[in-house]
Every structure is written in structure tokens, then in C-alpha cells.
Protein backbone atom coordinates (compact mmCIF):
# COMPACT_ATOMS: atom_id res chain seq x y z
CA UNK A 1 49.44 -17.20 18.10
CA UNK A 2 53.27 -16.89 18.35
CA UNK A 3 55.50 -16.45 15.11
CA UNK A 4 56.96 -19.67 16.69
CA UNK A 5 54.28 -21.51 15.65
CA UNK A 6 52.91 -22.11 11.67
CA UNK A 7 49.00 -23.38 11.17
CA UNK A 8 46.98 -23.82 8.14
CA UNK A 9 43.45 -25.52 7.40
CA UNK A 10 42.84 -27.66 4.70
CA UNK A 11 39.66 -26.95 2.74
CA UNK A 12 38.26 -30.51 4.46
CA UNK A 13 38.66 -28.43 7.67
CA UNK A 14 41.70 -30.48 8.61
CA UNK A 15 44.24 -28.38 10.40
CA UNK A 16 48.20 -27.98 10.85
CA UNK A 17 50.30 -27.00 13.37
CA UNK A 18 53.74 -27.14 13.00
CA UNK A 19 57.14 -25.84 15.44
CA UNK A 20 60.32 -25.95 13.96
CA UNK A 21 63.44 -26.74 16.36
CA UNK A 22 66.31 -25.45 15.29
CA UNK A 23 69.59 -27.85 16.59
CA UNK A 24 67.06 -30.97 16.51
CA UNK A 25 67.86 -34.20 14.81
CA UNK A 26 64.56 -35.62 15.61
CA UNK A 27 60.54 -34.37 14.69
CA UNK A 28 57.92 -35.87 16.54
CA UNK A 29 54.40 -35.91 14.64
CA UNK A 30 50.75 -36.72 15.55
CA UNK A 31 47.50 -36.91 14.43
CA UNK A 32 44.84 -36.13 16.70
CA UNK A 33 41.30 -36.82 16.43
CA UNK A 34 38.50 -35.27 18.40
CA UNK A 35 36.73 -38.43 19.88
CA UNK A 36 37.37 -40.21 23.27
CA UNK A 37 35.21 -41.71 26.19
CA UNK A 38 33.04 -39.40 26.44
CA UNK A 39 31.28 -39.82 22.84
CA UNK A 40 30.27 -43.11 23.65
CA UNK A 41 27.19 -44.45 24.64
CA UNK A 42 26.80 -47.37 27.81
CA UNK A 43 26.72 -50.00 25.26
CA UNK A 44 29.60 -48.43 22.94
CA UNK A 45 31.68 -47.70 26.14
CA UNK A 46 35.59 -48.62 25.42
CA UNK A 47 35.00 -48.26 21.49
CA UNK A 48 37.76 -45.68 20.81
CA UNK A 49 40.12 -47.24 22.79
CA UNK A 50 39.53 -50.36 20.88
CA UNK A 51 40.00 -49.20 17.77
CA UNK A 52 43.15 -47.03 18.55
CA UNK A 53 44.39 -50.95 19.84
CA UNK A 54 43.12 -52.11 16.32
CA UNK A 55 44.66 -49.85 13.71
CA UNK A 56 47.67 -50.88 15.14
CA UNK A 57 47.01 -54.10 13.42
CA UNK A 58 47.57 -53.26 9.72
CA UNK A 59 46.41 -50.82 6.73
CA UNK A 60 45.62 -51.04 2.90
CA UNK A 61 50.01 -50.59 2.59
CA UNK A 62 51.25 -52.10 5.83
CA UNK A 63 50.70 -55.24 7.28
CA UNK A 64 50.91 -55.12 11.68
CA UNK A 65 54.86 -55.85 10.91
CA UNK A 66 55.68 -53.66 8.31
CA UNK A 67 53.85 -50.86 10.34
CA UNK A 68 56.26 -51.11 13.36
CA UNK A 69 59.60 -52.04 11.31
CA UNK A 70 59.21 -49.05 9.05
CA UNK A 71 59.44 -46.43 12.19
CA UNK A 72 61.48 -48.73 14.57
CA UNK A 73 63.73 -50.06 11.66
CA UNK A 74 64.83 -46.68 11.10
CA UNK A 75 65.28 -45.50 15.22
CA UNK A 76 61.50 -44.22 15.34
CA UNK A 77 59.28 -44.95 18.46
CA UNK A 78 55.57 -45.55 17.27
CA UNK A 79 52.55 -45.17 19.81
CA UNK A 80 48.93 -44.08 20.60
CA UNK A 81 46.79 -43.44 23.28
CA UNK A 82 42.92 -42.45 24.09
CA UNK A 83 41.80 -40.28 26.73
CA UNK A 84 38.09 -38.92 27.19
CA UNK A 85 38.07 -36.33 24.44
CA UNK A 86 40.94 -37.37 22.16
CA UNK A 87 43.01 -40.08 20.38
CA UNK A 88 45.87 -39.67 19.30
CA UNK A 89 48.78 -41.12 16.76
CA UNK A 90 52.60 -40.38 17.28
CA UNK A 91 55.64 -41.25 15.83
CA UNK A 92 59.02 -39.82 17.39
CA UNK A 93 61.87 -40.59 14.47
CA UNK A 94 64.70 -38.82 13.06
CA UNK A 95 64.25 -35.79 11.21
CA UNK A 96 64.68 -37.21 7.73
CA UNK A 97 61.97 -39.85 7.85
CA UNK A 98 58.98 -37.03 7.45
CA UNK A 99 57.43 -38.46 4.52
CA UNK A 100 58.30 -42.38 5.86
CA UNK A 101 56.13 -41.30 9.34
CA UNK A 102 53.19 -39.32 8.14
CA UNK A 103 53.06 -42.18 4.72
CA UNK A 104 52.10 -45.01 7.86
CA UNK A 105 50.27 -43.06 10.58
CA UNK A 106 47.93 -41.67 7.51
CA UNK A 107 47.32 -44.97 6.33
CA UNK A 108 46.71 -46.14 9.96
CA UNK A 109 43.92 -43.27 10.13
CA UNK A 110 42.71 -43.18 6.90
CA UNK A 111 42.65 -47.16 5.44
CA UNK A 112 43.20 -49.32 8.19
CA UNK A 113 42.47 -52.97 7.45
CA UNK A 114 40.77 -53.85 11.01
CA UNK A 115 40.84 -57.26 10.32
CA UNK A 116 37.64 -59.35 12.16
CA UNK A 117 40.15 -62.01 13.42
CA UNK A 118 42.60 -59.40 15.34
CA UNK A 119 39.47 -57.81 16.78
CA UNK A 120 38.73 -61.01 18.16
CA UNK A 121 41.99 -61.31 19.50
CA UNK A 122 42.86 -57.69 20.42
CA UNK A 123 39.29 -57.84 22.07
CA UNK A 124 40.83 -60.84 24.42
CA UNK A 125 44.05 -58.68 25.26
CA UNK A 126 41.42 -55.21 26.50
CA UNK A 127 39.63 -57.66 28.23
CA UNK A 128 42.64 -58.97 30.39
CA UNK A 129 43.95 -55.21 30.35
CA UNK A 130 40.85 -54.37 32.55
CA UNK A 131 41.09 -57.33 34.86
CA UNK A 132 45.16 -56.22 35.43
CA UNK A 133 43.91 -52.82 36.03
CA UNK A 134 41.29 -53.80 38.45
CA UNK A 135 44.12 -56.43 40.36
CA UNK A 136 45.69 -52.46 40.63
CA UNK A 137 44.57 -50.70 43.37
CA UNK A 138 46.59 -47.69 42.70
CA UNK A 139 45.26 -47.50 39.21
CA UNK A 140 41.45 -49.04 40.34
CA UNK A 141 41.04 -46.07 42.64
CA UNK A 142 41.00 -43.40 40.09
CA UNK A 143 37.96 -45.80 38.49
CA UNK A 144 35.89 -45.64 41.46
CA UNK A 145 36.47 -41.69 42.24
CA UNK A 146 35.22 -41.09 38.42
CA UNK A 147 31.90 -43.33 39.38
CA UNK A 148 31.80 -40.41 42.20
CA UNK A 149 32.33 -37.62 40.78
CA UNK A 150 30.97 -38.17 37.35
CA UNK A 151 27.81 -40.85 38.03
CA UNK A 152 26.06 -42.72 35.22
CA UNK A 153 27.61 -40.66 32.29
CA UNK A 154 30.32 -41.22 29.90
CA UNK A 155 32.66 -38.98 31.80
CA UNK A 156 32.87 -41.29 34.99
CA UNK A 157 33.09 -44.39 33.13
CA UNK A 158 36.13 -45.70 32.23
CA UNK A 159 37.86 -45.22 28.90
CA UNK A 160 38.98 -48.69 28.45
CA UNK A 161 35.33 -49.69 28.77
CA UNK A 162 33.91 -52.52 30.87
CA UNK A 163 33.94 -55.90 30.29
CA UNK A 164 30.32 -56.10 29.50
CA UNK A 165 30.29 -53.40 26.82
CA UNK A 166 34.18 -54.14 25.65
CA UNK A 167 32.44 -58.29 25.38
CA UNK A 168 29.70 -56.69 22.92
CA UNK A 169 31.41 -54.68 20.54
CA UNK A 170 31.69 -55.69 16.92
CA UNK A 171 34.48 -55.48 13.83
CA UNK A 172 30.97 -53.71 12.30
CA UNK A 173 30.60 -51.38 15.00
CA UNK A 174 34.53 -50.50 14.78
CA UNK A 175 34.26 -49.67 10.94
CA UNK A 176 31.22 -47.34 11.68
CA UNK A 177 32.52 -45.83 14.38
CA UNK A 178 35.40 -44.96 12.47
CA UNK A 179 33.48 -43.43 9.65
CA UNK A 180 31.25 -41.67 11.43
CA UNK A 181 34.06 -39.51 13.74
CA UNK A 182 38.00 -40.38 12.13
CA UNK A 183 36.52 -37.10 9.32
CA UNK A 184 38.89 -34.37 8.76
CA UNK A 185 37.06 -31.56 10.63
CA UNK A 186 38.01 -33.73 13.19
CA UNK A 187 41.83 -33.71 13.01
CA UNK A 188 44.78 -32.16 13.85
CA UNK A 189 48.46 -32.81 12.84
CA UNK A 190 51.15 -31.14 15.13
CA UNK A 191 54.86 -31.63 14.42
CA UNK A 192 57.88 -30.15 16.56
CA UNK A 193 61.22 -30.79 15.69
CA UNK A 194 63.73 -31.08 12.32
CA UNK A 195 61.11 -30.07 9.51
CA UNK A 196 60.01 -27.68 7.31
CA UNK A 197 55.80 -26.79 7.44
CA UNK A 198 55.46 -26.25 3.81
CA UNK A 199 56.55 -29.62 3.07
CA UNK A 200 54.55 -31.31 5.72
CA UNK A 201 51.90 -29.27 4.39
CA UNK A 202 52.21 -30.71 0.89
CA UNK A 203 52.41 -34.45 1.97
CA UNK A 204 49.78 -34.19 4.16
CA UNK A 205 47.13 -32.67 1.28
CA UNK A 206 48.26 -35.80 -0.79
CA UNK A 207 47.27 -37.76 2.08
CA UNK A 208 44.12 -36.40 3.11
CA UNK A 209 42.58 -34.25 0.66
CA UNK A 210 40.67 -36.63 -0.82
CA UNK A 211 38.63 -37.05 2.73
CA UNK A 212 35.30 -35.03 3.15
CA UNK A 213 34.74 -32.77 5.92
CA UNK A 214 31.45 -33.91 7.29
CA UNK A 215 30.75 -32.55 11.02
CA UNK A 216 32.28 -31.70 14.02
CA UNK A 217 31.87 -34.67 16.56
CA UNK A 218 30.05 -33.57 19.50
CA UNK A 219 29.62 -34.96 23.22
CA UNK A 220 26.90 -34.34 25.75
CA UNK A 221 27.49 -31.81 28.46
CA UNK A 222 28.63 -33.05 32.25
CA UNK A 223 25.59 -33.35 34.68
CA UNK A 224 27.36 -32.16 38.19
CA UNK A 225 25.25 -31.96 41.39
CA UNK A 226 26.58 -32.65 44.72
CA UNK A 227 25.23 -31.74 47.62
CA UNK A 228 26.99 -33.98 50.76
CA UNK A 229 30.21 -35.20 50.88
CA UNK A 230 30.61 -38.73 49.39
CA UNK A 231 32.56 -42.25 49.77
CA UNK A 232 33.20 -45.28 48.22
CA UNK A 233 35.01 -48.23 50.10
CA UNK A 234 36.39 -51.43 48.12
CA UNK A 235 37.52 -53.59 50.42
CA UNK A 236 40.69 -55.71 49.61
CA UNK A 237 43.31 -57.37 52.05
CA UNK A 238 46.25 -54.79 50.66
CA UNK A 239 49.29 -53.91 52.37
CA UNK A 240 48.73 -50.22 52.54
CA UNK A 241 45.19 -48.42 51.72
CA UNK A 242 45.24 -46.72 48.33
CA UNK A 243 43.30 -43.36 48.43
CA UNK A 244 41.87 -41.22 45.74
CA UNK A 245 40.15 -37.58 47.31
CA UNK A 246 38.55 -35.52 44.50
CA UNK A 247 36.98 -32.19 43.94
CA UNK A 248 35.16 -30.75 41.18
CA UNK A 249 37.13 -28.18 39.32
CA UNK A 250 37.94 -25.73 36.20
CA UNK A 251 37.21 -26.27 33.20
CA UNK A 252 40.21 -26.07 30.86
CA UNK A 253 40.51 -23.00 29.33
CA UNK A 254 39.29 -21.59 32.74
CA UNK A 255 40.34 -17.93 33.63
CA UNK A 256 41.88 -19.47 36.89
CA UNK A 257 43.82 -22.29 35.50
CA UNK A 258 47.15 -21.58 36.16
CA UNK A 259 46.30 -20.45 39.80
CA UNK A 260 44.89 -23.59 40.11
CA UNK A 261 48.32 -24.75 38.77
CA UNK A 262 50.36 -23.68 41.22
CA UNK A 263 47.74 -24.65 44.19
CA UNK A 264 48.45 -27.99 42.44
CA UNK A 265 52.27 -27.78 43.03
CA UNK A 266 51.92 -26.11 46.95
CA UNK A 267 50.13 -28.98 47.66
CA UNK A 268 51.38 -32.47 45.78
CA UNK A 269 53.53 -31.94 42.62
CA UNK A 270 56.44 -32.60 44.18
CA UNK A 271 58.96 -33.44 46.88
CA UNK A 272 59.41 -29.98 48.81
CA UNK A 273 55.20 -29.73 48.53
CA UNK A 274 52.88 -29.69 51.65
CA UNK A 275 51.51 -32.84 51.15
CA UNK A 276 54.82 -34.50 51.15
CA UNK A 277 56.18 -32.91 53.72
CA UNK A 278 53.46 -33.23 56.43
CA UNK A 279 52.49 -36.50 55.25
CA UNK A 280 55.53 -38.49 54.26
CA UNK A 281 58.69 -36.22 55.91
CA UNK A 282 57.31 -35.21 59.27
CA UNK A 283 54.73 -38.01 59.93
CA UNK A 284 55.74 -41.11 58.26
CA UNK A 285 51.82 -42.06 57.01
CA UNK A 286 52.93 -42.47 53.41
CA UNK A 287 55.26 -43.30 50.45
CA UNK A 288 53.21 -42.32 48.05
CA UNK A 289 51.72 -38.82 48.24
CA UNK A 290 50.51 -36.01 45.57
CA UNK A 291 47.84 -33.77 43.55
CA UNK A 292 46.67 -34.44 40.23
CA UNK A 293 44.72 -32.00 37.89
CA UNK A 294 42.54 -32.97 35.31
CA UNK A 295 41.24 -30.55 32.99
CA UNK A 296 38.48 -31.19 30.07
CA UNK A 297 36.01 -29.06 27.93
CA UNK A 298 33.25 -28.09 30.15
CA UNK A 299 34.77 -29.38 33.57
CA UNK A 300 37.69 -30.67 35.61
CA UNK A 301 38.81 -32.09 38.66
CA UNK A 302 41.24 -31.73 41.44
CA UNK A 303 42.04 -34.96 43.40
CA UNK A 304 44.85 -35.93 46.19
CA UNK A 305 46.37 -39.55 45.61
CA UNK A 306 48.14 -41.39 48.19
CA UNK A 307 49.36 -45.33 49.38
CA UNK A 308 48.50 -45.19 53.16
CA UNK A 309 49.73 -47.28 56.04
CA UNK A 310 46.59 -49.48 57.13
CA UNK A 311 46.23 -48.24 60.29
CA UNK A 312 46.73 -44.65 59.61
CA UNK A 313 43.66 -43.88 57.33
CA UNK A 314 41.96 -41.36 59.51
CA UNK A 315 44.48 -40.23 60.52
CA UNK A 316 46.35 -39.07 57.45
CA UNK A 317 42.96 -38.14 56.05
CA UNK A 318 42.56 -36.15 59.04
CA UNK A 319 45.62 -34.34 58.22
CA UNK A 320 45.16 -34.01 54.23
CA UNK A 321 42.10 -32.13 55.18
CA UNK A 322 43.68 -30.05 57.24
CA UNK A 323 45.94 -28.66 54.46
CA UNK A 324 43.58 -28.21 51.91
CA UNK A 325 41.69 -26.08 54.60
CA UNK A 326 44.59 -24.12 55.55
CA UNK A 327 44.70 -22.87 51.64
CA UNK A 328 41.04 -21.53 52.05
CA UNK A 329 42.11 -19.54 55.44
CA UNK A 330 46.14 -18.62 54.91
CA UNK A 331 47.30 -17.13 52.03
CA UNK A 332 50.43 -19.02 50.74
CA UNK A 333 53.71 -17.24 51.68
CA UNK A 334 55.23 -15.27 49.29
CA UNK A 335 58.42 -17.10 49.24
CA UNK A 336 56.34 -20.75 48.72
CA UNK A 337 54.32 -18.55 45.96
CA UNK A 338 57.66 -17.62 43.87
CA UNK A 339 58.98 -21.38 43.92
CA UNK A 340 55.81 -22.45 42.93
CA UNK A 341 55.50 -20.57 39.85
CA UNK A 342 59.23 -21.22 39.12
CA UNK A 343 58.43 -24.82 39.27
CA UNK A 344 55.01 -24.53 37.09
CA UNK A 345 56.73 -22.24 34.51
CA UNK A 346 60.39 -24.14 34.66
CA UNK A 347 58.09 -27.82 34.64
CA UNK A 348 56.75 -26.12 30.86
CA UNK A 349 60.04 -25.15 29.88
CA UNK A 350 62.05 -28.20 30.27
CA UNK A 351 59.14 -30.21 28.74
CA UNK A 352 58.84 -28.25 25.26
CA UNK A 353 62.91 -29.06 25.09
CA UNK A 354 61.66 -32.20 23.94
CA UNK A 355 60.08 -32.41 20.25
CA UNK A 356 57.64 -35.24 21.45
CA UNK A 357 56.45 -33.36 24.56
CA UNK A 358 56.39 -30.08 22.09
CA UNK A 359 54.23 -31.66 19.42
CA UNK A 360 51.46 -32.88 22.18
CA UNK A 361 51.74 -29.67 23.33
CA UNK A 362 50.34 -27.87 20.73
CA UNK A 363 48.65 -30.95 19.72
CA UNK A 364 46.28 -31.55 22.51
CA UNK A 365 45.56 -27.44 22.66
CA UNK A 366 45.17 -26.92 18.77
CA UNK A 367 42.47 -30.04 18.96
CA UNK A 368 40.94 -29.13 21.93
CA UNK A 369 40.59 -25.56 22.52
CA UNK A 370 41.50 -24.38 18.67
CA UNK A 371 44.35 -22.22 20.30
CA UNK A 372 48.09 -22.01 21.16
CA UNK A 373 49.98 -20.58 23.28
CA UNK A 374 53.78 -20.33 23.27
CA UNK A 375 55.92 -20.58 26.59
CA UNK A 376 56.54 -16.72 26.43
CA UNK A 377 51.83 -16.61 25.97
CA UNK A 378 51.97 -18.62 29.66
CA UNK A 379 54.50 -16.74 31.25
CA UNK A 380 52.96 -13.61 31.13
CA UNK A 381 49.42 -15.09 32.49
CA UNK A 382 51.32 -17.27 35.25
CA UNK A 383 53.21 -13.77 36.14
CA UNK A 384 49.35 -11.81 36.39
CA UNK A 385 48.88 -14.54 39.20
CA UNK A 386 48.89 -13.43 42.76
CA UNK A 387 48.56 -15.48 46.18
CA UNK A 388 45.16 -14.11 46.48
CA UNK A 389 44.19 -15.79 43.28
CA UNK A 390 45.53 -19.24 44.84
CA UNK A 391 43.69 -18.41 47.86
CA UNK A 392 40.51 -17.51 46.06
CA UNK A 393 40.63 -21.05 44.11
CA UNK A 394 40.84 -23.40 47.00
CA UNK A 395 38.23 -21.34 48.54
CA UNK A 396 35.87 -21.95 45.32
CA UNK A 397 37.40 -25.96 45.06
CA UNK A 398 37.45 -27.33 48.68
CA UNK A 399 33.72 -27.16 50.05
CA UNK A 400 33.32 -29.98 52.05
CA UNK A 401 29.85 -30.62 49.87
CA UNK A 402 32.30 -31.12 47.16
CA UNK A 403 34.19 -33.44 48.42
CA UNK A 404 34.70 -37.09 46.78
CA UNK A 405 36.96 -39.80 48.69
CA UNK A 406 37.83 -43.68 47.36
CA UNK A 407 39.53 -46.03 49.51
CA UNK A 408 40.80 -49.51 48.48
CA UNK A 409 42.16 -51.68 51.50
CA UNK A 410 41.03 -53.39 54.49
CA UNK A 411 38.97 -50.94 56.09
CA UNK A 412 36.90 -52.37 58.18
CA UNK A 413 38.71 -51.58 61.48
CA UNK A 414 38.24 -47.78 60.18
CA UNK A 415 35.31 -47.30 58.66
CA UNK A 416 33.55 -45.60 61.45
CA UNK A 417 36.55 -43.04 61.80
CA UNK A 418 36.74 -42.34 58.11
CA UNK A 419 32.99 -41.56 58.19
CA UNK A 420 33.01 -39.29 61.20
CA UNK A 421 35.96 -37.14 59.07
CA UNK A 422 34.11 -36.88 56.08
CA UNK A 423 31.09 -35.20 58.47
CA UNK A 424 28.87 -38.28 56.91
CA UNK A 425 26.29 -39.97 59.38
């Protein structure tokens, strides 16, 4: 770990990690627990995001109110968010207000009132957040290429939950839940910004010490077998057809990562990438166009996203193809190779300017992988990179028996096309 960076563990297993910014007025701090989607069971499914909504609704000290005036009546920011393996509470403020931010998000975490008639109500407000997202198709599309890639386990269900299992949950079933995985070996606090780690430190064992360690929560492994290329059509009467193409990929702390990386930015991070330029610059089939990566514990994903003229489904999906073929066959030039790993490394660089985007830096890697890495730690692994590398990823990512493809629009005109690209009967 980098002298940059200062980390401690309580004796309740709770750990630290702290970056002081020197020229900083502001610190950005969060506390990170180790549950998400993917520790919850059919019936359960939605539960953490639920109760990240619900602590926002008052602790033993604050009331709902008093939690947002005392960071926003002071020039804080207050937030949360769950994904599939974490939650996470943040508070960007200035610098001075340490003791002020980690006082209310520990009381958040630790005594939170959940009060039955807010989970009633917050309930109602998840429940119209899912319809909204499913009136999305932009945002629904990523839904249905999880159901493909991921079938019938937690990983390709929905974080947010479904109505159904979102419907059933209890203000009981909250508290447990709570209990049983908000324990100390669970979390980690990061800070970035204008503060010192030994005071930190001190304030948060008055905070926390008194919780018991208990075990470290625990999810079950992804099931992944695909043999044939598959598809999922939703058909809506949209203006243009929204399209989500996935592959299975690394893992997070995969040896490859960063050459998977910069495949990521050839192809779709941006506006001088392949995608965009064949797709959107030369050929006019798109506004929309790009690469996502998502990484988790035991698995990942690579997936193209794009808003398509109706008309010009197979044929831009003809054409995305293409590309991702031309990786496995070409290797990238060297000149495209350098301004990718510019972009990945410069990307990093600008983002850890920031003390929020530093803190869920170090965050999201101290709570998921028990590591981190400074910016000088990636450099030197992006710069071991070579094209071949690249080459040798897409090679290992884009098997057509690997290949996953949602498509939200009116299709119907299409469908036999679309099928005859994908190779399916």
C-alpha cells in the first residue's frame, strides 16, 4: 500500500482508510458495508436497497430533517447508494465538519429509527421507482441483459427488487436484516480530503467500538453456462430501439483488467472510439453509442449500449459485430494503443483530483478486494500492458457462444434479420 494512504483495523474488525489532500478545503467520507443484491434471497430481493432508502428517514439523534440540515446547513452534500455487493454512506462537506459528518452517518448505520410508517411510505416511492425505470427503455435494457446473462440468481436480478418481493418486505425483516449484515467486520470508512487520520481514528472508535464483530457476510458463487448465443426482445412502440449486447467477463481483481480497460476505451468510452466513429460519425445509425465494464468478485461483464434508429437494427448490429471481431483478428495500432492508455490512466488521474471520487476510490477497493492501490500502483501495471494483451482479451471475451443481446423497440419488421446475425435458428 502507498505511504499516500493510512489504514488501521479496529479490534471489531472494522477498518480505516484514510488520504489526506493537501490544498483541500473539503473531505469526503463514507461508510461502506459489504452487502448488496446479491445476498438476497428471491423473496428478500430489493432489501438493501430499501433500507439504504430507510435510514435516510431518521436515527436515535436525528430526526429525517435534522439529518439533512446538519450536512446541507453547513454546505455538505449527503447521499447513498446500493449496488450488488455494497452500500454505501457519503457525505461531501467542508473540511472542518469531521466530527459533525461521521456524528450523523454513524448514527444512520448504527441506530437508525426505521420507523414502520416511513417504510410504508418509502415502500410506495421504490415501488413507483421501478415502474419509472421500467417506462425507461434505456435504463430497462440493462434489466433484461442481467436476466441473460445472470438467469435465476441474485446476480441477474435487479437491485431495486421487483415489485412482488419489494410488495412483501416488512419493517421486521428491515431490522433483521440490518442486524444480521450492518456488523463491523463488515465495514469500511474511507476519507480523502482536509483531515487528519488519527483524529478520524479516535471519533470513529467512540462511535463504533461498542459494536461486535460477528462474521463476514457471504454470497453464493455465480452459476455461468452458455453455450449458444442468446436474445431477448421487449417490444414497445419507441422512437429509436434501445440495445444492450453483453459478454461474460473478468472478474475484478483479474490479472487482465486493465487490458480489458483499454479494449473498453478502443471500443466505446468515448468520442474518438470505434464504436462512435463507425456507428454515429461515418454511418449515422446512432446518437447514443458506447462500452460499459462491470466488474464484481467472482465475475464481470462487458456489454455495448446503444439508442438505434428503428430501421437500422441489423444493420448497426451487423456492424458492432464487426468491430468487436476485428479486435480478435487485428491487433490495435500502436498509435490507438498509446491514446488509449493515456485516456485510461489520465480518466484515473483527473478523477482522484476530487476528494469524493478519491474516497470511493479507495472505498469500494478497501471493502471489496481488502487492497489499494495508488495512481503511481496502476500506472506501472497499465504501462506492463501491450497490444497483444488487448488482443488476447477480446479473443477470450467475444465468442459468439458468449454472446448476450436485449432489444427494446418495435421490432417486429426485424426480427428475422436480427436472428439470422446472431447465427440463432
Amino acid at each position: 500500500m502507498s505511504q499516500q494512504y493510512k489504514k488501521t483495523t479496529l479490534d471489531n474488525g472494522l477498518r480505516i482508510i484514510v488520504h489526506r489532500m493537501s490544498g483541500r478545503m473539503s473531505l469526503a467520507l463514507g461508510i461502506w458495508i459489504n452487502v448488496g443484491g446479491r445476498f438476497e434471497s428471491d423473496k428478500s430481493k430489493g432489501i438493501s436497497h430499501f433500507l439504504e432508502h430507510l435510514l435516510f428517514k431518521g436515527s436515535k439523534k436525528y430526526s429525517c430533517r435534522k439529518l439533512k440540515e446538519s450536512i446541507e446547513g453547513v454546505g455538505g452534500a449527503l447521499n447513498g447508494f446500493t449496488t450488488e455487493e455494497l452500500s454505501c454512506y457519503l457525505v461531501k462537506i467542508p473540511g472542518r465538519y469531521l466530527e459533525l459528518t461521521l456524528d450523523v452517518l454513524s448514527d444512520m448505520v448504527i441506530n437508525p429509527s426505521l420507523p414502520a410508517h416511513e417504510a410504508e411510505k418509502e415502500k410506495q416511492v421504490i415501488l413507483e421507482e421501478i415502474k419509472m425505470y421500467k417506462d425507461q427503455p434505456a435504463s430497462y435494457v440493462y434489466e433484461l441483459l442481467d436476466e441473460l446473462l445472470w438467469p435465476n440468481q441474485p446476480l441477474g436480478a435487479p437491485v431495486i427488487g421487483t415489485v412482488e418481493s419489494v410488495t412483501g418486505i416488512t419493517r421486521q425483516d428491515l431490522d433483521l436484516f440490518k442486524q444480521e449484515y450492518y456488523t463491523p467486520a463488515n465495514i469500511v470508512i474511507s476519507a480523502a480530503g482536509l483531515l487528519e487520520f488519527d483524529k478520524l481514528t479516535k471519533s470513529v472508535v467512540k462511535f463504533f467500538s461498542r459494536q461486535k464483530k460477528q462474521n463476514i457476510n457471504t454470497f453464493s458463487k455465480v452459476k455461468e453456462k452458455q453455450n449458444t448465443p442468446q436474445l431477448k426482445l421487449f417490444h414497445k412502440d419507441t422512437e429509436q430501439t434501445h440495445m444492450a449486447l453483453g459478454f461474460h467477463a473478468f472478474k475484478r481483481d483479474h490479472p487482465l483488467k486493465h487490458a480489458l480497460g483499454i479494449l473498453h476505451v478502443i471500443l466505446g468510452a468515448n468520442m474518438s472510439s470505434r464504436l462512435f466513429d463507425e456507428l454515429r460519425e461515418k454511418k449515422g445509425l446512432a446518437y447514443e453509442i458506447g462500452t460499459l465494464v462491470k466488474r464484481f468478485h467472482d465475475t464481470g461483464a462487458f456489454m455495448v449500449h446503444a439508442g438505434i434508429d428503428n430501421r437500422k437494427v441489423p444493420e448497426a448490429l451487423k456492424l458492432i459485430l464487426k468491430e468487436l471481431q476485428r479486435c480478435k483478428h487485428e491487433p490495435v495500432t500502436t498509435d490507438e494503443f498509446r491514446r488509449a492508455k493515456e485516456f485510461y490512466i489520465g480518466q484515473l488521474m483527473l478523477a482522484l483530483e476530487d476528494t469524493l471520487d478519491h474516497m470511493l476510490w479507495i472505498g469500494e477497493t478497501t471493502a471489496t478486494l481488502d487492497k489499494t492501490y495508488s495512481l503511481e500502483d496502476i500506472i506501472k501495471e497499465v504501462n506492463r500492458i501491450n497490444r497483444e494483451d488487448v488482443r488476447e482479451v477480446a479473443k477470450g471475451i467475444f465468442k459468439k457462444e458468449n454472446l448476450n443481446l436485449a432489444l427494446i423497440g418495435p421490432l417486429k419488421d426485424s426480427e428475422k434479420q436480427i436472428y439470422s446475425e446472431l447465427g440463432i435458428d
